[in-house]
Protein backbone atom coordinates (compact mmCIF):
# COMPACT_ATOMS: atom_id res chain seq x y z
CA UNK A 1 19.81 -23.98 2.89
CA UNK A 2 16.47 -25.34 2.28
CA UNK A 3 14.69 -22.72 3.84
CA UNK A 4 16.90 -20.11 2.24
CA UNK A 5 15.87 -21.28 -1.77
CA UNK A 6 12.08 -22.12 -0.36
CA UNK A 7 12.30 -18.60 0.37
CA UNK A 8 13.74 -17.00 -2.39
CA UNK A 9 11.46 -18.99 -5.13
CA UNK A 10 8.18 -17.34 -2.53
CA UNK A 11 9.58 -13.80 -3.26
CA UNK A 12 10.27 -14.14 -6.55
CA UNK A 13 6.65 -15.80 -7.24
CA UNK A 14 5.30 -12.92 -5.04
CA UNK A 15 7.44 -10.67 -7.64
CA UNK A 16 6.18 -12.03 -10.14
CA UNK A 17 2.14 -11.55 -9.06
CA UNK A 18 3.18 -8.42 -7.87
CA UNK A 19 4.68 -6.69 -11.26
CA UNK A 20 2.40 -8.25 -13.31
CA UNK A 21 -0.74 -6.23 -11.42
CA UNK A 22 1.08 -3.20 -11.76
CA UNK A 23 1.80 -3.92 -15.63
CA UNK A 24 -1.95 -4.27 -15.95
CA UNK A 25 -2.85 -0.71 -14.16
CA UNK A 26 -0.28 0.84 -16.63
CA UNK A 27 -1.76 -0.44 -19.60
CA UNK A 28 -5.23 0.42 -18.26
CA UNK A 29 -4.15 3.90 -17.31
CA UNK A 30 -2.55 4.68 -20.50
CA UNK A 31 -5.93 3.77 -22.97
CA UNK A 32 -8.06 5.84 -20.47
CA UNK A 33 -5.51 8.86 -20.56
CA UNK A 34 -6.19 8.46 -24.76
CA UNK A 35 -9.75 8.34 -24.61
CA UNK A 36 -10.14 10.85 -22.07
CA UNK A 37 -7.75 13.56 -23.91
CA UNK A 38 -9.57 12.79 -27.22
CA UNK A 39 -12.64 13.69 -25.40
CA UNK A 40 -11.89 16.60 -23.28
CA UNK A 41 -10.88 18.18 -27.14
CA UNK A 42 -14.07 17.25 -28.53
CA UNK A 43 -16.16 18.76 -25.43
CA UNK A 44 -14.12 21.65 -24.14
CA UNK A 45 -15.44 20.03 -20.79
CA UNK A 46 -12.86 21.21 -18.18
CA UNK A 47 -14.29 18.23 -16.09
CA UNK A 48 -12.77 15.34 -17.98
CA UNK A 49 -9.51 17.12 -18.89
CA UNK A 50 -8.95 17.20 -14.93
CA UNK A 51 -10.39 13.45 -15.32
CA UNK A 52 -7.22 12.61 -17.93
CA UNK A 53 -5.15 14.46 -15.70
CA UNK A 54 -6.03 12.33 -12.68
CA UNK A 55 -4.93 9.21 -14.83
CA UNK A 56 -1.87 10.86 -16.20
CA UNK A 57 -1.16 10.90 -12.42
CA UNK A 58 -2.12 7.42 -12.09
CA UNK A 59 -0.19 6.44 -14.83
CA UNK A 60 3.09 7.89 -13.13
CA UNK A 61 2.21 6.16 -10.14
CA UNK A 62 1.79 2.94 -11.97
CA UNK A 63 5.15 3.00 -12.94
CA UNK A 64 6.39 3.97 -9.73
CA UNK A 65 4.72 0.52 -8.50
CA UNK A 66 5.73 -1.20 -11.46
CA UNK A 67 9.51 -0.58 -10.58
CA UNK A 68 9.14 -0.11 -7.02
CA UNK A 69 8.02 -3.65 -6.69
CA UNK A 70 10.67 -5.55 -8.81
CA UNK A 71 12.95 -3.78 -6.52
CA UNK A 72 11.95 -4.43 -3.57
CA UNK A 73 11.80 -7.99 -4.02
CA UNK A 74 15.40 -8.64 -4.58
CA UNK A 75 16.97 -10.03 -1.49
CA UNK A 76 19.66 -8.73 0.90
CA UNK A 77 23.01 -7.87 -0.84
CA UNK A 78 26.01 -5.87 0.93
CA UNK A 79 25.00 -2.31 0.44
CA UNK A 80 21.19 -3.31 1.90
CA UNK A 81 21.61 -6.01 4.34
CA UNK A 82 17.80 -5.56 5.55
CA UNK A 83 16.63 -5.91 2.37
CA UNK A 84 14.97 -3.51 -0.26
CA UNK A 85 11.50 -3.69 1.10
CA UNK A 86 11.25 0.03 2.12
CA UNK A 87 11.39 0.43 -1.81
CA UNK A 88 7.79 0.34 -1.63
CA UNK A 89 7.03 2.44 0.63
CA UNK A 90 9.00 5.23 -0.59
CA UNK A 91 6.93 4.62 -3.64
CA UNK A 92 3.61 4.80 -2.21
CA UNK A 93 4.81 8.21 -0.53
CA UNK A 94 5.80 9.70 -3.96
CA UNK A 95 2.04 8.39 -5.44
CA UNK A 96 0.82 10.47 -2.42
CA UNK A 97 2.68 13.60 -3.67
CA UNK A 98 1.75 13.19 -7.15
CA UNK A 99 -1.75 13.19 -6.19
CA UNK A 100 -1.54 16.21 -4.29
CA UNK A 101 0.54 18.01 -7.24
CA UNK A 102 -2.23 16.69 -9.10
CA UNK A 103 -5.18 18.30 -7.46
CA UNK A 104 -3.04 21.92 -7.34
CA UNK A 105 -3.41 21.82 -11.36
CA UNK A 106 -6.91 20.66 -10.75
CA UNK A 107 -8.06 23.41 -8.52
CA UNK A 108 -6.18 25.87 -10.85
CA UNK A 109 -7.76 24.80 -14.32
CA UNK A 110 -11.41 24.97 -12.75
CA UNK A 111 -10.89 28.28 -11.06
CA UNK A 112 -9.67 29.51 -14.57
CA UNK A 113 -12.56 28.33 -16.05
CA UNK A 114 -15.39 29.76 -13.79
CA UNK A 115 -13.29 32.80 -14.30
CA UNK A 116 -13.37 32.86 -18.31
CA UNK A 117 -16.99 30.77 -18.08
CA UNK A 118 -16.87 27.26 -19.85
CA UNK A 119 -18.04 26.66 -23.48
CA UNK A 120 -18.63 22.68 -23.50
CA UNK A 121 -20.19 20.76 -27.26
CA UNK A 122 -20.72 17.37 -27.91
CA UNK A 123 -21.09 15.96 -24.04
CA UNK A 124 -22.22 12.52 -25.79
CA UNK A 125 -19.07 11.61 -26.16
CA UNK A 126 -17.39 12.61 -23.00
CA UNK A 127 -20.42 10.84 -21.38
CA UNK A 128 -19.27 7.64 -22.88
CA UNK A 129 -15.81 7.63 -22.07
CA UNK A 130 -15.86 8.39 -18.45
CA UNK A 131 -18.52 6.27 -18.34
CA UNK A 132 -15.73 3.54 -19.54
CA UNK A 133 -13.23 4.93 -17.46
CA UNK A 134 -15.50 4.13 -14.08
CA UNK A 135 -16.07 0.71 -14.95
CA UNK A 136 -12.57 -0.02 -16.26
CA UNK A 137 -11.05 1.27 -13.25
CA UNK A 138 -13.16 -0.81 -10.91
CA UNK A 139 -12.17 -3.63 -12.37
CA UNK A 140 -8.57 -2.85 -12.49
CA UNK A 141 -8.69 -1.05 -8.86
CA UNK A 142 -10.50 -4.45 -7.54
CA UNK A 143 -7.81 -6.65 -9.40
CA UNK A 144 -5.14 -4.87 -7.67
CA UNK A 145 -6.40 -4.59 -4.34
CA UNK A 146 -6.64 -8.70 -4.43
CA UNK A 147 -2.93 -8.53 -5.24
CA UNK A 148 -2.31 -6.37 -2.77
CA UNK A 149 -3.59 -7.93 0.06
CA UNK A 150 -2.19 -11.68 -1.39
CA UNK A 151 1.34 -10.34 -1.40
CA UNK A 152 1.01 -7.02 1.31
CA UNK A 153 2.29 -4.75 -0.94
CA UNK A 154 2.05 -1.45 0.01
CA UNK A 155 3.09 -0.14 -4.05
CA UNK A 156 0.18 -1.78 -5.12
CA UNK A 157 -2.16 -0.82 -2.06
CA UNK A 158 -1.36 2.59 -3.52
CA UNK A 159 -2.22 2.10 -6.76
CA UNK A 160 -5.29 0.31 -6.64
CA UNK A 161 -6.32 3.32 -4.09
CA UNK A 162 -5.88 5.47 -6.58
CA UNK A 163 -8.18 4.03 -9.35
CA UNK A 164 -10.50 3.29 -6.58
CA UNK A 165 -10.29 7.47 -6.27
CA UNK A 166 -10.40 7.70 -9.69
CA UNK A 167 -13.62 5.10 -10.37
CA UNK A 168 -15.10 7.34 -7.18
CA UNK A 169 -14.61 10.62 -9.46
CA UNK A 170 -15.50 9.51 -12.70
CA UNK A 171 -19.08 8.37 -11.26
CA UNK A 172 -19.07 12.10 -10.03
CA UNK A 173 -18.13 14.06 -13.52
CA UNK A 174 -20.41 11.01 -14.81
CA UNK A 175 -23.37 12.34 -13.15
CA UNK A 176 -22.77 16.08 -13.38
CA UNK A 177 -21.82 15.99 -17.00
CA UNK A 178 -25.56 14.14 -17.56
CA UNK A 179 -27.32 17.09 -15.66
CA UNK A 180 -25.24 19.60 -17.55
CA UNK A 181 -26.39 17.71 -20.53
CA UNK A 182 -30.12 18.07 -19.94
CA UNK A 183 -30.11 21.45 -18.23
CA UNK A 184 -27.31 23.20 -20.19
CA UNK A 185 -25.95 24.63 -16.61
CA UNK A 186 -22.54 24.48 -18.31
CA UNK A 187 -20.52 26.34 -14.82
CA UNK A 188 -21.59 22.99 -13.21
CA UNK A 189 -18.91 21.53 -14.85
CA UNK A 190 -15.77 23.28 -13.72
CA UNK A 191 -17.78 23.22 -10.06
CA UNK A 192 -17.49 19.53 -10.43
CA UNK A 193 -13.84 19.50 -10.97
CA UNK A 194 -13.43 21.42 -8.14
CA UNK A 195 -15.59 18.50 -6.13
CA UNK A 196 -13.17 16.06 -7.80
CA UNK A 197 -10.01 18.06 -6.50
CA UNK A 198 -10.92 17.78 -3.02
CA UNK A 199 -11.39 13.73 -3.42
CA UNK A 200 -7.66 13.49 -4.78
CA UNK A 201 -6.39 15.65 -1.78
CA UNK A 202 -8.07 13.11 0.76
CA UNK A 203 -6.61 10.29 -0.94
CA UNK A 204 -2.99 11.80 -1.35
CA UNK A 205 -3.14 13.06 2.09
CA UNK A 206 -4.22 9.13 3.54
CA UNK A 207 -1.91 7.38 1.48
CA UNK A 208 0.88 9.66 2.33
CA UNK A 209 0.18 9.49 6.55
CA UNK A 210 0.18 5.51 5.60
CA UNK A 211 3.35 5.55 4.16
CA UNK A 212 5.33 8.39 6.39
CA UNK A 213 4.25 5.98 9.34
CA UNK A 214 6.43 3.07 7.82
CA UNK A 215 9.33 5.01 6.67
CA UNK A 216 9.34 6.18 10.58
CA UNK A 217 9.40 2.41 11.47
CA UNK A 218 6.58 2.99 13.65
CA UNK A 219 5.59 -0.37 15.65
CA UNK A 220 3.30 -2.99 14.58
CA UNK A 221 -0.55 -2.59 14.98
CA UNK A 222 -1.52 -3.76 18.69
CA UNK A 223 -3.26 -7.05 17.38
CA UNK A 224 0.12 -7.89 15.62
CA UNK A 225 2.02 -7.44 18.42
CA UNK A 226 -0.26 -9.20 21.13
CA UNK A 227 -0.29 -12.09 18.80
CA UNK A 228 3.41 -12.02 19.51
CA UNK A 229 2.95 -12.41 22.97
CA UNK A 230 0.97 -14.67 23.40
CA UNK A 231 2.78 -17.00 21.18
CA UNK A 232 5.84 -16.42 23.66
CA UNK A 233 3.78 -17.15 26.16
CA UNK A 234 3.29 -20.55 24.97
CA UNK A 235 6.07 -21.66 24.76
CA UNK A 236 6.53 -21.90 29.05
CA UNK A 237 6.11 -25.57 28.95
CA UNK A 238 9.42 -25.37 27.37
CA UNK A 239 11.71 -23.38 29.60
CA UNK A 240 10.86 -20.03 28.48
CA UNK A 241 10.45 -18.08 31.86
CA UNK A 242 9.99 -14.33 30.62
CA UNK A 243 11.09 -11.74 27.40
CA UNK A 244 11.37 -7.88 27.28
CA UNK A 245 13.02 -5.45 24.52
CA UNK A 246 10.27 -6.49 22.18
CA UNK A 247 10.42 -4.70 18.95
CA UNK A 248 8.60 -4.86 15.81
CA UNK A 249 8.00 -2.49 12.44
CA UNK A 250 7.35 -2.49 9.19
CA UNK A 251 9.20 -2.10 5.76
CA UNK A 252 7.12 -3.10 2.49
CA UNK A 253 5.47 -6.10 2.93
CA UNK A 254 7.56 -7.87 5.48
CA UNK A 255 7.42 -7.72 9.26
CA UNK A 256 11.27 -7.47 11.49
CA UNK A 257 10.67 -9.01 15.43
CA UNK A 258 13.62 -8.81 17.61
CA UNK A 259 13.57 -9.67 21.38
CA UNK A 260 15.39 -10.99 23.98
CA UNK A 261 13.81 -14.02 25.45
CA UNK A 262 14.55 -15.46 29.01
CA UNK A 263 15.24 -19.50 29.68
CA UNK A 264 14.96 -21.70 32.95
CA UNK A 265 18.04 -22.01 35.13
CA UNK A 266 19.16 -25.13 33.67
CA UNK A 267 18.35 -24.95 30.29
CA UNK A 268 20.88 -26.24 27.73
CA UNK A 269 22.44 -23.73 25.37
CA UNK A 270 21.66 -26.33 22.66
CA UNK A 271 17.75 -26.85 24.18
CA UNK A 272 17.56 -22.79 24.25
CA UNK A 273 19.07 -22.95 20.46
CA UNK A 274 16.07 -24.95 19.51
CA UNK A 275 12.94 -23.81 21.24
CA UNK A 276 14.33 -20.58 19.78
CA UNK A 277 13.86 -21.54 16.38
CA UNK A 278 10.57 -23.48 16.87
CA UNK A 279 9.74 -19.70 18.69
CA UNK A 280 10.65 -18.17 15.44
CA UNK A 281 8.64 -20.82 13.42
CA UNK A 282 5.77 -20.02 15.47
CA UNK A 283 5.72 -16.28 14.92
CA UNK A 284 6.36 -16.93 11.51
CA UNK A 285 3.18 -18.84 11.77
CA UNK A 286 1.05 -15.84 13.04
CA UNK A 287 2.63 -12.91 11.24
CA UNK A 288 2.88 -13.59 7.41
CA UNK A 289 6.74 -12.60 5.68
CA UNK A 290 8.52 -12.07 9.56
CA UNK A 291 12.12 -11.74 10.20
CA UNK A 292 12.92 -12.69 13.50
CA UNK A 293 15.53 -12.27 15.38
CA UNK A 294 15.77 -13.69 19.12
CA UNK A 295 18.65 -13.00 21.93
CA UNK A 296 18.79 -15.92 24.39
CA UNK A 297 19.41 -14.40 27.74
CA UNK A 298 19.15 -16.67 31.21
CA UNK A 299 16.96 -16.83 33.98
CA UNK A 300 18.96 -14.31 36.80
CA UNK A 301 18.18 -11.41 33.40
CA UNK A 302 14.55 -11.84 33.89
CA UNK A 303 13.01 -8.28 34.80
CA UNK A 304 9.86 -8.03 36.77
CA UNK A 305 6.57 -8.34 35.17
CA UNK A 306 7.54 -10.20 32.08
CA UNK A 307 7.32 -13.78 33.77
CA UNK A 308 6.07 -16.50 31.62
CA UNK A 309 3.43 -19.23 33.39
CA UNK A 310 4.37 -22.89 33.28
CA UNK A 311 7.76 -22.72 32.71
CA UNK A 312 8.69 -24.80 35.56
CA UNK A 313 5.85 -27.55 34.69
């Protein structure tokens, strides 16, 4: 009961830490989308309008984090008895599409414009701005990414990726907009949005492969896993003789183990109960947020080549 409510109050503090990063992107995506609209008027530079279309997108996926997260952080009920954690990564795969929708209306406004050839005014201003815009979004991006990695949320991983992408672009349109500025080469700048098109399509196209690979429940990484093992493996001393049927994946920021573990002829249902748990403990230990679930099988089930050393010591 204890370790059910020290539990719960961890998630909802990791809620908590988790919603208000993704409150912070939204207002941060919302001022740029202001400025950068106000400016792409003033200009006529095709550039930054694909620049305040890149945070519109951002701004949707902010939300999607922003809900996704407060989601998946409510426990188990009876329709979702493994939890809601997937939540996020069906988030992070929608971020991935909007970014690639994204970069479609990109590609499409710059071609348009090299077509009709660009009339851009006033590139003070717009210099300004998305000069503002980089710099605000490292901050936020870097803010986020800390958050992300405290709490492993894969929403958030998402959305601090793409202000990262969007910091990345705005130093681009930031430099190209100066050399238009002091060589009047005006089809530069719809050349530049085509530059920053191509970014977003990397970015959508790594975030979604990320996310696609979760959804799959594909297995841990190796290191994750062999730190399983050899944490079984320690535990010989205490009548663990072998395991097999190990399985682990992935679903938001939490990690499910289940295997069947092997105990001494001899061993006490009661003394298997408990080395279980302390087993469980111990994973717990090396993989951060794990569910683990262990089947207590007896000695004449071991199968070849999953022996563990010392358990007869």
């Amino acid at each position: 009961m204890a370790e059910s409510l020290i539990a719960g109050q961890q998630r909802a503090r990791g809620g908590t830490v988790k919603s208000r990063a993704a409150a912070l992107s939204i207002a941060s995506n919302s001022l740029l989308i202001a400025l950068k609209l106000v400016a792409a008027a003033i200009t006529g530079s095709v550039a930054i309008l694909t620049e305040a279309m890149h945070s519109s997108i951002d701004l949707i996926a902010s939300f999607v984090a922003y809900f996704s997260v407060r989601k998946a952080d409510k426990p188990a009920d009876a329709d979702h008895p493994y939890g809601h954690d997937k939540v996020e990564n069906i988030a992070a795969a929608i971020e991935a599409l909007l970014i690639l929708v994204g970069s479609g209306v990109v590609i499409y406004v710059s071609v348009r414009s090299l077509a009709t050839g660009p009339e851009i005014h006033s590139l003070g201003i717009g210099i300004a701005v998305i000069a503002f815009s980089m710099v605000a979004n490292i901050f936020v991006s870097s803010f986020l990414a800390r958050r992300a990695r405290e709490t492993e949320s894969p929403a958030l991983e998402g959305d601090a990726a793409h202000l990262r992408t969007d910091a990345a672009t705005s130093g681009a349109v930031l430099v190209g907009l100066i050399v238009v500025q002091l060589t009047g080469l005006t089809w530069l700048d719809p050349v530049i949005a085509l530059l920053v098109a191509a970014a977003i399509v990397h970015a959508g196209v790594r975030l979604l492969a990320r996310a696609s690979r979760v959804l799959v429940d594909e297995a841990l990484p190796a290191d994750e896993l062999d730190a399983v093992r050899t944490t079984i493996a320690e535990f010989g001393p205490r009548g663990v003789c072998g395991y097999h049927k190990l399985r682990a994946r992935r679903a938001g920021s939490r990690r499910y183990v289940d295997l069947h573990v092997q105990f001494v002829a001899g061993t006490t249902l009661e003394d298997a109960h408990e080395t279980a748990h302390a087993l469980q403990d111990a994973i717990h230990g090396r993989l951060r947020r794990a569910d683990v679930l262990i089947h207590l099988e007896p000695e004449a089930s071991l199968h070849p080549g999953t022996e563990i050393p010392g358990a007869r010591e």
